[in-house]
Protein backbone atom coordinates (compact mmCIF):
# COMPACT_ATOMS: atom_id res chain seq x y z
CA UNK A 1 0.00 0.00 0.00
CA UNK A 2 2.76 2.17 0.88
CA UNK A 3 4.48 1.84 -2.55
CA UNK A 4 1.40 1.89 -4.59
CA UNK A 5 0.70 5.66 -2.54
CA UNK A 6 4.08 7.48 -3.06
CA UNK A 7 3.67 6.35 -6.85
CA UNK A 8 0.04 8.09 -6.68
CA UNK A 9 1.71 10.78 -5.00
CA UNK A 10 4.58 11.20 -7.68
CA UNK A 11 2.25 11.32 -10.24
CA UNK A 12 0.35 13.83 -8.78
CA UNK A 13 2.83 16.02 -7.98
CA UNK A 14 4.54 15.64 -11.24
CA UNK A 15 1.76 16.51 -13.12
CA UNK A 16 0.25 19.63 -10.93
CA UNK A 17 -0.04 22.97 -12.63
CA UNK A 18 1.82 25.01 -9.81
CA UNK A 19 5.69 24.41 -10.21
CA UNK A 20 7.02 22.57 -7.46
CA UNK A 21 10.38 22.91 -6.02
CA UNK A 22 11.39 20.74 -3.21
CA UNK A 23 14.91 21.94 -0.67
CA UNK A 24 16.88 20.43 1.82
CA UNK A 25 16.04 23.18 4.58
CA UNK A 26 19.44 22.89 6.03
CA UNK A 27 21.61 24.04 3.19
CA UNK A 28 18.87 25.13 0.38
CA UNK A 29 19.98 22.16 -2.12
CA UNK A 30 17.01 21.50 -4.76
CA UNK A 31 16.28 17.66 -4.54
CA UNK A 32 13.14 18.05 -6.64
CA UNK A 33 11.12 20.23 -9.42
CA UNK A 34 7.83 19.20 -11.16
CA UNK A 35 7.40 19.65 -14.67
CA UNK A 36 5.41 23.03 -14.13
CA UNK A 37 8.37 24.32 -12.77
CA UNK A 38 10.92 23.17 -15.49
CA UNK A 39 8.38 24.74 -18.43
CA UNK A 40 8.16 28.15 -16.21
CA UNK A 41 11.52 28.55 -15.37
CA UNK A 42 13.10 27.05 -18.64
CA UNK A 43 15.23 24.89 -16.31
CA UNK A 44 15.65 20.99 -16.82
CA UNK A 45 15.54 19.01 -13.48
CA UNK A 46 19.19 17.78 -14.29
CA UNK A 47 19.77 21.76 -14.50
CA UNK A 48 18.13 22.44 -10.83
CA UNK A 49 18.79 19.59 -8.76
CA UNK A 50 21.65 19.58 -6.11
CA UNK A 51 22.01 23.45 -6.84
CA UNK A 52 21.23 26.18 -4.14
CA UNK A 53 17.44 26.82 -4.35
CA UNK A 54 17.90 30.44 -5.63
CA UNK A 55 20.23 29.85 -8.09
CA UNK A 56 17.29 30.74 -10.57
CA UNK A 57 16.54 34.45 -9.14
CA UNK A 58 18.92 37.40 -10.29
CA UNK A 59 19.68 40.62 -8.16
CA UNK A 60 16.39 42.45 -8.30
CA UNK A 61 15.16 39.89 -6.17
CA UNK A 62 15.87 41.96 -2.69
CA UNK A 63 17.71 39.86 0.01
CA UNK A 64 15.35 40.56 2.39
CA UNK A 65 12.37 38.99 0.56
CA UNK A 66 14.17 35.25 0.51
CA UNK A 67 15.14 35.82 4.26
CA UNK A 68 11.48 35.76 4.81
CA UNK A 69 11.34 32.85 2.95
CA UNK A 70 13.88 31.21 4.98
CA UNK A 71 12.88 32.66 8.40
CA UNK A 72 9.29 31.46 7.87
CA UNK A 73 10.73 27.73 6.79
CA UNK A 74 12.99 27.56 9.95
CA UNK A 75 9.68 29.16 12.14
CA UNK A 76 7.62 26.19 10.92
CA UNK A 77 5.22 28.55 9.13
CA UNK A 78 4.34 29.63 5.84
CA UNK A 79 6.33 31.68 3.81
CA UNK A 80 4.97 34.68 0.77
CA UNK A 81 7.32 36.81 -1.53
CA UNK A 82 7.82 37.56 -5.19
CA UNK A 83 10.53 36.55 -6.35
CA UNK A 84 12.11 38.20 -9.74
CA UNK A 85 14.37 35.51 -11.55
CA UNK A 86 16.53 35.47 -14.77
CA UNK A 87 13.84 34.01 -16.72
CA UNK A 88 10.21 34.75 -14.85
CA UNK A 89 8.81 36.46 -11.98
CA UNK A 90 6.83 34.20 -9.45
CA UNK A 91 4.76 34.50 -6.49
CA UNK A 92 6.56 31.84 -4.02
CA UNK A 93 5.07 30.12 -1.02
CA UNK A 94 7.03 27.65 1.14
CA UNK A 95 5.85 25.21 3.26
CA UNK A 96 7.50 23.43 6.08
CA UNK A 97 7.57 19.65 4.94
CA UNK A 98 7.11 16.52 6.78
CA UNK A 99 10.49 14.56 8.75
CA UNK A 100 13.58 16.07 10.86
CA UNK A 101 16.97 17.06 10.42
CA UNK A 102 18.39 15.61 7.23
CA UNK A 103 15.24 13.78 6.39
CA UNK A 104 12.65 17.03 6.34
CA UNK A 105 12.28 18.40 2.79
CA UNK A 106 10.65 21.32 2.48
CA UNK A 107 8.52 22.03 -0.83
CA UNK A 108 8.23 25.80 -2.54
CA UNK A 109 5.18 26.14 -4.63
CA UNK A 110 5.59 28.91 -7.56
CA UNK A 111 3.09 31.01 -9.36
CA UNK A 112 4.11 32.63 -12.64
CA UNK A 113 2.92 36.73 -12.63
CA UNK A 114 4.85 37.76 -15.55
């Protein structure tokens, strides 16, 4: 049963219409992006994954607004801001995931406002 749901859950999160970025909240390494987020970003997953999670935004993205991000991850709450990147502008939220230390993940859900 347990098998047959994370496949189920793969799926769906593969195929959602928000792009999906999943981090390692301890050093900000991608370990997972959806398809969404490949087509809005114009990054491959082989491109994004084991890369800092903000390797995608450029300068005018102010510091202070992916501190926030950060702050609210750590905090165990949700976390807003816009983020400007090199190819799109998106409206991020981040959620705490699931697990502890090394196991937590913590997904980033992106919508494009370009």
């Amino acid at each position: 049963m347990y098998e047959q749901n994370k496949t189920l859950f793969k799926a769906i999160l593969q195929n959602m219409v928000d792009a999906v970025m999943v981090i390692a909240p301890e050093d900000h390494v991608i370990s997972y992006v959806n398809l969404a987020w490949e087509k809005l970003t114009g990054y491959t997953n082989n491109e994004a994954v084991d890369r800092a999670a903000f390797f995608t935004e450029s300068e005018l993205t102010p510091h202070h607004i992916i501190q926030n991000i950060w702050t609210a991850l750590q905090a165990g709450k949700v976390g807003h801001g816009t983020l400007i990147g090199k190819r799109c502008a998106v409206r991020s939220r981040s959620i705490r995931g699931p697990g502890v230390g090394r196991a937590r993940r913590d997904p980033l859900v992106h919508r494009d406002i370009t």
